[in-house]
PDB file of N, CA and C in Angstrom:
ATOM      1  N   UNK A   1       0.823  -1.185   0.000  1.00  0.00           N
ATOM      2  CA  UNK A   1       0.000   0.000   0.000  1.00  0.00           C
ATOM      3  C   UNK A   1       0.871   1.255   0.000  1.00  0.00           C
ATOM      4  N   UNK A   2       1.263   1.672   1.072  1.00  0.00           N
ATOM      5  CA  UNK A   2       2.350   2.794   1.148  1.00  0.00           C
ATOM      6  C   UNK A   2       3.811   2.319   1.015  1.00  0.00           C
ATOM      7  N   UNK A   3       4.191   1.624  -0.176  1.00  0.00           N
ATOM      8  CA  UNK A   3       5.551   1.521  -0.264  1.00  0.00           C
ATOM      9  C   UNK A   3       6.513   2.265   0.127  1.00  0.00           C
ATOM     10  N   UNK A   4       6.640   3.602  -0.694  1.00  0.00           N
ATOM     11  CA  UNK A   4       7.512   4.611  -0.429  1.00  0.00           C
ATOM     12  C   UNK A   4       7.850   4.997   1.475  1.00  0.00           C
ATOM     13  N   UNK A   5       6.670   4.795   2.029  1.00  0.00           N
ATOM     14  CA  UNK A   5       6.750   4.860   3.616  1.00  0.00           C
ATOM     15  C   UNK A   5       7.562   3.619   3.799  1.00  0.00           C
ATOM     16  N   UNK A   6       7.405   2.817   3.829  1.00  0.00           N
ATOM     17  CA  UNK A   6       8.075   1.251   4.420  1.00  0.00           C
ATOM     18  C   UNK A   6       9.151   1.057   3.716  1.00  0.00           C
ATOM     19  N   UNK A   7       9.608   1.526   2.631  1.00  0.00           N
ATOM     20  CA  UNK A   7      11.515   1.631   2.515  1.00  0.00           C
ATOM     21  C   UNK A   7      11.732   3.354   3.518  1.00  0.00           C
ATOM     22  N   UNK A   8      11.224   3.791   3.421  1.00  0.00           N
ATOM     23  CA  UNK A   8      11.819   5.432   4.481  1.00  0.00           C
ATOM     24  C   UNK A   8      12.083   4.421   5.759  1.00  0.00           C
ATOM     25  N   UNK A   9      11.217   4.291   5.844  1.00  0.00           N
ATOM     26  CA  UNK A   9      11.110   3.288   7.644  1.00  0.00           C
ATOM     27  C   UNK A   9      12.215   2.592   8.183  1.00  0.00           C
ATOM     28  N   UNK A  10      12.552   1.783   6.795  1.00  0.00           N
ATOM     29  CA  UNK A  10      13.493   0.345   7.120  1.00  0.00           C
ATOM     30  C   UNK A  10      14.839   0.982   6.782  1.00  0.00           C
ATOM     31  N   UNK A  11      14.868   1.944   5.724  1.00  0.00           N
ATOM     32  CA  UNK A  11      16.510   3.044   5.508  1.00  0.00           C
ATOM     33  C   UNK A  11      16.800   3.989   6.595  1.00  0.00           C
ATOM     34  N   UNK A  12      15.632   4.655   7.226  1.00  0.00           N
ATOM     35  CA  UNK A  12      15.703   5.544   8.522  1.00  0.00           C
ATOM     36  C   UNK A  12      16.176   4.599  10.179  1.00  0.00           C
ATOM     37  N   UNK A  13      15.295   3.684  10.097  1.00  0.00           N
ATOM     38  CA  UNK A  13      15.440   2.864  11.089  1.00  0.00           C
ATOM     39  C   UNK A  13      16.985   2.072  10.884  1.00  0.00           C
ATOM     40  N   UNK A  14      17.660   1.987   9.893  1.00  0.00           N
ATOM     41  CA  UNK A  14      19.403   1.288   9.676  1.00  0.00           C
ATOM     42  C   UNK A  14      20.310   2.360  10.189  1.00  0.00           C
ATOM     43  N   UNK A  15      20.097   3.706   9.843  1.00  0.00           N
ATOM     44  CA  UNK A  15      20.361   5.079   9.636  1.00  0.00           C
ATOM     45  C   UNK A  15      20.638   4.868  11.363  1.00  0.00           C
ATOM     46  N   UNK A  16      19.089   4.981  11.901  1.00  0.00           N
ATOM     47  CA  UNK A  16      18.983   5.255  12.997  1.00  0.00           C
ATOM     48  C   UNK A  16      19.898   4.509  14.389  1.00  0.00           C
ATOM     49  N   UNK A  17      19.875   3.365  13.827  1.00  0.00           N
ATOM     50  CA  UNK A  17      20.673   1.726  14.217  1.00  0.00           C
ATOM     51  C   UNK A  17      21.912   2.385  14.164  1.00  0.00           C
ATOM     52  N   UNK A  18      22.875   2.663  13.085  1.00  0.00           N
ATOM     53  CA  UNK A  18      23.804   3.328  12.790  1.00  0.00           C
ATOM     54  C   UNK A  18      24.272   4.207  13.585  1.00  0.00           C
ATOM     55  N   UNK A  19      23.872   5.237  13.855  1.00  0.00           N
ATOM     56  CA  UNK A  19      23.802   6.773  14.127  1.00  0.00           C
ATOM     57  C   UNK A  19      24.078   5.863  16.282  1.00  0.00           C
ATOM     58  N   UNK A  20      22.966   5.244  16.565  1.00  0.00           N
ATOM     59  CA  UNK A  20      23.300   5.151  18.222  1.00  0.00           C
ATOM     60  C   UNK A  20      24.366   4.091  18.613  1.00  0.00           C
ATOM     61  N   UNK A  21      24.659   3.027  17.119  1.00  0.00           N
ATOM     62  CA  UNK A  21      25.972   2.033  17.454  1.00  0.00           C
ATOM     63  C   UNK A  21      27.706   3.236  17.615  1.00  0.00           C
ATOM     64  N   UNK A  22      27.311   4.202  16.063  1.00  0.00           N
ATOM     65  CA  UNK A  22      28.901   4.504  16.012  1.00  0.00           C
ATOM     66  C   UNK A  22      28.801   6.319  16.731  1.00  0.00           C
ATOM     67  N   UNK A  23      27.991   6.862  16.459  1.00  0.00           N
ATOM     68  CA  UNK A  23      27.992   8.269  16.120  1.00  0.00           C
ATOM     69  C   UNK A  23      27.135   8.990  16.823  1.00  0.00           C
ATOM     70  N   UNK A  24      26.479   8.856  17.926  1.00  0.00           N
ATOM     71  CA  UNK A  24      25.150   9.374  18.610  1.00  0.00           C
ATOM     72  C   UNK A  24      26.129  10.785  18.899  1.00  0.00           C
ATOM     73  N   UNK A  25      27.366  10.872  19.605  1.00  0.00           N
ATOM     74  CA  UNK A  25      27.467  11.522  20.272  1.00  0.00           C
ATOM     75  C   UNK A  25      27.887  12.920  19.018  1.00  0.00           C
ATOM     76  N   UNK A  26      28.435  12.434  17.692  1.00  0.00           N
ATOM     77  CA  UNK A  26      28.606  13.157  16.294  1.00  0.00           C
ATOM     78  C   UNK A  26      27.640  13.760  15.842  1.00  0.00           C
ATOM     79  N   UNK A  27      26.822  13.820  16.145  1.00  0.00           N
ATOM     80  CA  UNK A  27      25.275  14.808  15.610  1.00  0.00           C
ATOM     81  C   UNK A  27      25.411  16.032  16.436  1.00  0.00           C
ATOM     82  N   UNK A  28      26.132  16.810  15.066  1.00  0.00           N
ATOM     83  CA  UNK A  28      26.412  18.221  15.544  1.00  0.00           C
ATOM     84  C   UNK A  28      25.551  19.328  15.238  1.00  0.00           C
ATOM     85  N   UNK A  29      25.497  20.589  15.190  1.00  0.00           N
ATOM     86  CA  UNK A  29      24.931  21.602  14.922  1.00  0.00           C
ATOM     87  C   UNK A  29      24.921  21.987  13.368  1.00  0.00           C
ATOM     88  N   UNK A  30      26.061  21.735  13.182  1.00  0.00           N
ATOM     89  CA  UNK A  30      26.250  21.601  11.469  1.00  0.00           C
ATOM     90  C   UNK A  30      25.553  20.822  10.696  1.00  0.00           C
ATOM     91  N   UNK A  31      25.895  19.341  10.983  1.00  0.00           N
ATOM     92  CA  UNK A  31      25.337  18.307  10.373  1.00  0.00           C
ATOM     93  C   UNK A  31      23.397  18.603  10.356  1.00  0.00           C
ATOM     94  N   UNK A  32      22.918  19.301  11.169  1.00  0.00           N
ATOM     95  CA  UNK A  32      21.046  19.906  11.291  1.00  0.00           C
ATOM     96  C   UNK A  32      21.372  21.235  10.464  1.00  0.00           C
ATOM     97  N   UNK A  33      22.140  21.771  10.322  1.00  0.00           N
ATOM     98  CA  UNK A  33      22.443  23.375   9.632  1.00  0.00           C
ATOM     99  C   UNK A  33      22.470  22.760   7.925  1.00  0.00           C
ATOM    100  N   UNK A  34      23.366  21.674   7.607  1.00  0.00           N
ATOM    101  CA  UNK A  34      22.751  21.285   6.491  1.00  0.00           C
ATOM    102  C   UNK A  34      22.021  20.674   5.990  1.00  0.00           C
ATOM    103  N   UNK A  35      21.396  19.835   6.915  1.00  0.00           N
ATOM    104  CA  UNK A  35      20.035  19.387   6.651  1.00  0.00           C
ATOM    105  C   UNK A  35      19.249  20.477   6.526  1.00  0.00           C
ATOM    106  N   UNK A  36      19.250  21.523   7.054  1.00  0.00           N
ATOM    107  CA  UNK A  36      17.835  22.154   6.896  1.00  0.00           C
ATOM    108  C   UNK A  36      17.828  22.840   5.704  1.00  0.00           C
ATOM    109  N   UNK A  37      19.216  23.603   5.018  1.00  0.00           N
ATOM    110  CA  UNK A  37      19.638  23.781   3.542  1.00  0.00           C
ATOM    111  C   UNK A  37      19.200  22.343   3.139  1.00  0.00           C
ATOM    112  N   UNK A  38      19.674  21.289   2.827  1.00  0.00           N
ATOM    113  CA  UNK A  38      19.064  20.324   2.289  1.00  0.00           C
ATOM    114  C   UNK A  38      18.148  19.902   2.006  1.00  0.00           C
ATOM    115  N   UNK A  39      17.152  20.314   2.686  1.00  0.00           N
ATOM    116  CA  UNK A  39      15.530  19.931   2.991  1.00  0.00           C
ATOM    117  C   UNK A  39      14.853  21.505   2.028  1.00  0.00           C
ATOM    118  N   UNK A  40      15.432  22.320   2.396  1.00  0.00           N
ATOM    119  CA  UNK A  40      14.875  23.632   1.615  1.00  0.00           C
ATOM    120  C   UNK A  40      15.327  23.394   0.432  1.00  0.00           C
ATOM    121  N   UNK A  41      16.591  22.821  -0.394  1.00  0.00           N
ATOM    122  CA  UNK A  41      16.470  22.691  -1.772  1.00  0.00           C
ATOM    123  C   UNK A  41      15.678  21.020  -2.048  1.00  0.00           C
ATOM    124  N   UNK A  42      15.814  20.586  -1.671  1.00  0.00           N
ATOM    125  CA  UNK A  42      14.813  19.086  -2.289  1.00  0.00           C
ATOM    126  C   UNK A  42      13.384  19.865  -1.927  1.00  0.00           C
ATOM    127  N   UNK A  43      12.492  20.273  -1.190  1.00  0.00           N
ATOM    128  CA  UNK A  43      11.361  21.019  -1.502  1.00  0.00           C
ATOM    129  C   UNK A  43      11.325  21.512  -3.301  1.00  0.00           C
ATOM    130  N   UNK A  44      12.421  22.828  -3.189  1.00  0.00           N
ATOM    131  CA  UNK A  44      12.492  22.855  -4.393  1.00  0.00           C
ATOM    132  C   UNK A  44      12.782  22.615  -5.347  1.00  0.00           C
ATOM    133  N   UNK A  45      13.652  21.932  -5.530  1.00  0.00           N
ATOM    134  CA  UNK A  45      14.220  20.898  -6.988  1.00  0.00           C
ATOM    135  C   UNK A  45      12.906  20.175  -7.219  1.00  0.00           C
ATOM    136  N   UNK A  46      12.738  19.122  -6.417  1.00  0.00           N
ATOM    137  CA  UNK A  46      11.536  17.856  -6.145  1.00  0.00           C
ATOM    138  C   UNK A  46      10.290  18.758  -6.952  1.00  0.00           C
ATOM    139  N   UNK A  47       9.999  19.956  -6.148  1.00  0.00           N
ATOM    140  CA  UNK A  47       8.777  20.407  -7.261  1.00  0.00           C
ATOM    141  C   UNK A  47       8.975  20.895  -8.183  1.00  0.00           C
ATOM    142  N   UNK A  48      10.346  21.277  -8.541  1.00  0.00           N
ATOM    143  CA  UNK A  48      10.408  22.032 -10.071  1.00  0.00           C
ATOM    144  C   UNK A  48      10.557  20.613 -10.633  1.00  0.00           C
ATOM    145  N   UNK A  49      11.043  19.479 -10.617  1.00  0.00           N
ATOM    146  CA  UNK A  49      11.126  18.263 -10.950  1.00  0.00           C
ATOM    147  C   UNK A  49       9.455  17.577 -11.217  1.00  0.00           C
ATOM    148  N   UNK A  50       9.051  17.691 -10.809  1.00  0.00           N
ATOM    149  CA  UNK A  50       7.453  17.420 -10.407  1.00  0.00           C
ATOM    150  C   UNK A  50       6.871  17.951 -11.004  1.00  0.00           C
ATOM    151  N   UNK A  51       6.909  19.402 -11.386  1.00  0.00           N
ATOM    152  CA  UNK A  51       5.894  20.439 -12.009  1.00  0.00           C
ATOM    153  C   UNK A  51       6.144  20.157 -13.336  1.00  0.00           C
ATOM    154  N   UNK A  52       7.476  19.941 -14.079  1.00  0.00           N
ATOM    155  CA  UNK A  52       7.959  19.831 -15.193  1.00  0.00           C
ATOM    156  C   UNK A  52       7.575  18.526 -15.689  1.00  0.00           C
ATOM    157  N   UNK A  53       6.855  17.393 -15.151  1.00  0.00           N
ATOM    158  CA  UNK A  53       6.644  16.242 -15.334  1.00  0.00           C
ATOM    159  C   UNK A  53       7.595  15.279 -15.625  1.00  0.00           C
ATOM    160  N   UNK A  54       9.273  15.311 -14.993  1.00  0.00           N
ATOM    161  CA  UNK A  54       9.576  14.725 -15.045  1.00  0.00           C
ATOM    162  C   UNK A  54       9.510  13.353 -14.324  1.00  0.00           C
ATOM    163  N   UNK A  55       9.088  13.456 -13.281  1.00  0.00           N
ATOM    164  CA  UNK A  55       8.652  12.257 -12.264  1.00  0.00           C
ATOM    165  C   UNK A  55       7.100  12.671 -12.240  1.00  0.00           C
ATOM    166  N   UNK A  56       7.268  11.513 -11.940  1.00  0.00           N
ATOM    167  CA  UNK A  56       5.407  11.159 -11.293  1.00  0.00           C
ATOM    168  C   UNK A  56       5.611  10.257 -10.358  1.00  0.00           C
ATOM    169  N   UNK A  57       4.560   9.913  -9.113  1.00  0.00           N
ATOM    170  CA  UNK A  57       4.353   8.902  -8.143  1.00  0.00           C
ATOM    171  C   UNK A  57       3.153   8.487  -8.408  1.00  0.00           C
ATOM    172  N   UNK A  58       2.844   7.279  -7.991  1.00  0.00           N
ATOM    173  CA  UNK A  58       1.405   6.727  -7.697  1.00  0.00           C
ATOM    174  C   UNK A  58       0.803   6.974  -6.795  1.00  0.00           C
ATOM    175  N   UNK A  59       0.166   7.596  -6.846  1.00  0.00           N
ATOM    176  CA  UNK A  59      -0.520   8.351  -5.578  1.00  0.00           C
ATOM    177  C   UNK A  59      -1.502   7.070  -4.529  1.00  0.00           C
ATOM    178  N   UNK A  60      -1.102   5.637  -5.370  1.00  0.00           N
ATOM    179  CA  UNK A  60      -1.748   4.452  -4.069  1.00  0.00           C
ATOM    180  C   UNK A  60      -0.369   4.332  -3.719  1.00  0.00           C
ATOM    181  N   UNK A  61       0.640   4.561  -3.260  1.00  0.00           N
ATOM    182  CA  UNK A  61       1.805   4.188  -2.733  1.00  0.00           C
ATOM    183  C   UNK A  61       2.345   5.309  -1.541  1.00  0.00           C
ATOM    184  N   UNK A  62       1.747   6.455  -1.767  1.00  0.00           N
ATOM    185  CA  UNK A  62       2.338   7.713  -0.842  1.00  0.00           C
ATOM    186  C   UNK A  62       1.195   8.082   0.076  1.00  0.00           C
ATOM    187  N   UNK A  63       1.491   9.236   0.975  1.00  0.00           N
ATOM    188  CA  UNK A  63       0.397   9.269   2.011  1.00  0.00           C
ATOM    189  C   UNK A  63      -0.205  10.699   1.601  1.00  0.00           C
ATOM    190  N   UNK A  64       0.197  11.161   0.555  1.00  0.00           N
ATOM    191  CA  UNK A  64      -0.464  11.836  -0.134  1.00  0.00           C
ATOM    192  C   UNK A  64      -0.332  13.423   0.577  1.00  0.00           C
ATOM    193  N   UNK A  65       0.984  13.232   1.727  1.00  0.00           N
ATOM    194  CA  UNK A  65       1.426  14.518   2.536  1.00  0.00           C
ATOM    195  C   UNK A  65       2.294  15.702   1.225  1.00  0.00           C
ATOM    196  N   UNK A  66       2.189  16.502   1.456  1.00  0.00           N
ATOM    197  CA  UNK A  66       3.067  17.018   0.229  1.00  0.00           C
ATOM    198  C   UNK A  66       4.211  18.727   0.797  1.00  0.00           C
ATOM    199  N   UNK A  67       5.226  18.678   0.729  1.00  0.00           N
ATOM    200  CA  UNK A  67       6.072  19.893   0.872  1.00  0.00           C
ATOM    201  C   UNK A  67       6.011  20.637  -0.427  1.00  0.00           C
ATOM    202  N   UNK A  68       4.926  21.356  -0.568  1.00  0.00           N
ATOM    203  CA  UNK A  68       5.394  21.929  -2.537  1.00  0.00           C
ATOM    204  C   UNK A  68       4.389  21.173  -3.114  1.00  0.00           C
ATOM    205  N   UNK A  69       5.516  20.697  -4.182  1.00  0.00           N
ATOM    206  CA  UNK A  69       4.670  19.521  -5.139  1.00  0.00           C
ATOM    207  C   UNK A  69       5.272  17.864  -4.715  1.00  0.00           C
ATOM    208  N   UNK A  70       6.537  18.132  -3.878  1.00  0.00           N
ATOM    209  CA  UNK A  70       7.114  16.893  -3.196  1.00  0.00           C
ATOM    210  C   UNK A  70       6.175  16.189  -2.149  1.00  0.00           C
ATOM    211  N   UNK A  71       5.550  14.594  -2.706  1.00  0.00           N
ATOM    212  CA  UNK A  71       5.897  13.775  -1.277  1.00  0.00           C
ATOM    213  C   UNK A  71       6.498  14.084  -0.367  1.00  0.00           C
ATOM    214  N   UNK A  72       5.779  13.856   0.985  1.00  0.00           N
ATOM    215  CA  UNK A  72       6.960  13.683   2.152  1.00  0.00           C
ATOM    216  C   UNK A  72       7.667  12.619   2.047  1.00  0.00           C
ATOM    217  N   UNK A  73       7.724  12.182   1.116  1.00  0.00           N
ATOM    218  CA  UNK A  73       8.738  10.933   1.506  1.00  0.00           C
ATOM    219  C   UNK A  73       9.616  11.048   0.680  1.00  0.00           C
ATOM    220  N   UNK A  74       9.916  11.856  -0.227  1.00  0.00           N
ATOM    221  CA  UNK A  74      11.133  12.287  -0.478  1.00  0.00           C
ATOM    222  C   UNK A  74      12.190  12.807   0.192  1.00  0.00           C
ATOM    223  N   UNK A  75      11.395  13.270   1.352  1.00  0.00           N
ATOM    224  CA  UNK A  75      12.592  13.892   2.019  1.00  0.00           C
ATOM    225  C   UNK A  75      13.324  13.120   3.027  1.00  0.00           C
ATOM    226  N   UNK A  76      12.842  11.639   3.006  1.00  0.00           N
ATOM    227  CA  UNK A  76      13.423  10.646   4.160  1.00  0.00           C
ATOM    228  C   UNK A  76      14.625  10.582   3.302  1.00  0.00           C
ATOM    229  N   UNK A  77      15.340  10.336   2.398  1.00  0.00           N
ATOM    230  CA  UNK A  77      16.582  10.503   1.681  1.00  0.00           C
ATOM    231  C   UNK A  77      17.347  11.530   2.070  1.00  0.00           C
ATOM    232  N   UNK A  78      17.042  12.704   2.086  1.00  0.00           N
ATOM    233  CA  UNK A  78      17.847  13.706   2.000  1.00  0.00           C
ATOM    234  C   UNK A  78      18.189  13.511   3.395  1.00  0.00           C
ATOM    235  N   UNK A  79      17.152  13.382   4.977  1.00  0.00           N
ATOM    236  CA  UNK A  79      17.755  13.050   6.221  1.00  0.00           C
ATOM    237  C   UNK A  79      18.794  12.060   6.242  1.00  0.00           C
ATOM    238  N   UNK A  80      18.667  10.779   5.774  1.00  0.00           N
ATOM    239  CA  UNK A  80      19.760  10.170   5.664  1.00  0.00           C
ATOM    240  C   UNK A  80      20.879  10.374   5.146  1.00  0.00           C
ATOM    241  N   UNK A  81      20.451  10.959   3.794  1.00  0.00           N
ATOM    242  CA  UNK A  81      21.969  11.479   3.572  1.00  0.00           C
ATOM    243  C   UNK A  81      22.901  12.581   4.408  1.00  0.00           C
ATOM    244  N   UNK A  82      22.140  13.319   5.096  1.00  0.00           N
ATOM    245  CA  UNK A  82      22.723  14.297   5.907  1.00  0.00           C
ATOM    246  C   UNK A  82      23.276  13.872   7.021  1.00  0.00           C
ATOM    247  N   UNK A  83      22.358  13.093   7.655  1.00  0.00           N
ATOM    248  CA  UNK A  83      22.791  12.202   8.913  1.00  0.00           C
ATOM    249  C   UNK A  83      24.463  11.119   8.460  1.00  0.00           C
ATOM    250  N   UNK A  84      23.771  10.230   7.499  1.00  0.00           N
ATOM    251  CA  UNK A  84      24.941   8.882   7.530  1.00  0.00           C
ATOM    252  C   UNK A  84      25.858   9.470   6.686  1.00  0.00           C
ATOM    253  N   UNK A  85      26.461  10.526   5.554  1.00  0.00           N
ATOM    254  CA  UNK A  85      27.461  10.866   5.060  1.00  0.00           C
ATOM    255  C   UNK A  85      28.284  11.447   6.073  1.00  0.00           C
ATOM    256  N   UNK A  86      28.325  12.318   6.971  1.00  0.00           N
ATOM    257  CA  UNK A  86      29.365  12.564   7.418  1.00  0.00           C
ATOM    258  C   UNK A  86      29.513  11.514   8.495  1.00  0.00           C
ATOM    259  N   UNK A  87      29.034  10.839   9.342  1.00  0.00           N
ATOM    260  CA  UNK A  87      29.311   9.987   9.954  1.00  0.00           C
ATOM    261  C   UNK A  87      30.167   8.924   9.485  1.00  0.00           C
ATOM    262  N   UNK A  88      29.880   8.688   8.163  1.00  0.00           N
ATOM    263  CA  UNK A  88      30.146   7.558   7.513  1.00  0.00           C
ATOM    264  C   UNK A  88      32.099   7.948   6.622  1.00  0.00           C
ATOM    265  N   UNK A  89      31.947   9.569   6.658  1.00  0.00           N
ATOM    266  CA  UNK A  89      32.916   9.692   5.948  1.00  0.00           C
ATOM    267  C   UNK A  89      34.305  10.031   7.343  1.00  0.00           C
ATOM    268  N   UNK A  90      33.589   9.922   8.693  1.00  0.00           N
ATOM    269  CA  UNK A  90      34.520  10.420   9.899  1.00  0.00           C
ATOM    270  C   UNK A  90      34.954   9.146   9.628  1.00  0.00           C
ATOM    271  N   UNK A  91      33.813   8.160   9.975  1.00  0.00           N
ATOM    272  CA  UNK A  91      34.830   6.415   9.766  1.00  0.00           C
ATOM    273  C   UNK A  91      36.053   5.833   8.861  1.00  0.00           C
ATOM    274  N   UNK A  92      35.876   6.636   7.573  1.00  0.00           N
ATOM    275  CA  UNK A  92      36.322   5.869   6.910  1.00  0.00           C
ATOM    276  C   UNK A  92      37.936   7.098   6.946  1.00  0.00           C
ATOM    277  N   UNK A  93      37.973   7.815   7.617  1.00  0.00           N
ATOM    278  CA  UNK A  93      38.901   8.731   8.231  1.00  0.00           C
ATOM    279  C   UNK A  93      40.270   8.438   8.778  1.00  0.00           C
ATOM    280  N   UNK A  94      38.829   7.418   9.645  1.00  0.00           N
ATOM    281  CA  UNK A  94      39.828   7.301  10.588  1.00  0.00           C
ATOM    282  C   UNK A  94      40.395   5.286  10.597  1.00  0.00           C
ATOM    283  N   UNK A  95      39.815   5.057   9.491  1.00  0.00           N
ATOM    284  CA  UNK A  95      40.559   3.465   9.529  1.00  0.00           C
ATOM    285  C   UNK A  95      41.730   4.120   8.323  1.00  0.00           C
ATOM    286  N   UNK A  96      41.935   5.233   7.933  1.00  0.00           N
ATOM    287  CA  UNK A  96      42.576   5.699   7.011  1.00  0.00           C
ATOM    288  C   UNK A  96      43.726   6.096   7.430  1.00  0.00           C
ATOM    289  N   UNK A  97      43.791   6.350   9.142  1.00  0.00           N
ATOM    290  CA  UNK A  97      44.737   6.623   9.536  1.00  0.00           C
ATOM    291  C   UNK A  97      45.636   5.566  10.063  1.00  0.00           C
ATOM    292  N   UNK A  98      44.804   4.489  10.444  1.00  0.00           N
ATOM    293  CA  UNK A  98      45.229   3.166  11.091  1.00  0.00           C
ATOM    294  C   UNK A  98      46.214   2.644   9.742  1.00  0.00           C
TER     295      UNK A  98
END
């Protein structure tokens, strides 16, 4: 039914798994400073993307919430990416130094 929700769920919830095994204490002020730039351009890309008809969704798959012309569930991507890239890029840092 709501696909697009139940991969956000199960990628947020790994994210989330992630984030309290390596990095809880790494969730800085920055890392929310570009999320929230992040979240303000996917609003807008997503609907100039949307308006232009390059994508379409099935509207039996989404919850039919919308930022713009974006699904909310587009924007479960962009949190993850904000969240697990720098976390992910401190790690690989620091086995870089080892």
């Amino acid at each position: 039914m709501y696909r697009y929700l139940l991969l956000n769920i199960v990628v947020l919830a790994l994210i989330g798994g992630y984030v309290l095994w390596r990095g809880r204490n790494k969730l800085s002020n920055k890392i929310f400073a570009v999320m929230a730039v992040l979240l303000l351009m996917t609003a807008v890309f997503d609907s100039v993307i949307i308006a232009l008809n390059l994508v379409d969704y099935d509207t039996s798959h989404i919850l039919g919430v919308y930022i713009g012309k974006a699904p909310i569930e587009d924007f479960a991507y962009t949190i993850a990416a904000a969240v697990l890239v720098p976390l992910l890029w401190e790690q690989g840092a620091k086995h870089e130094k080892e």
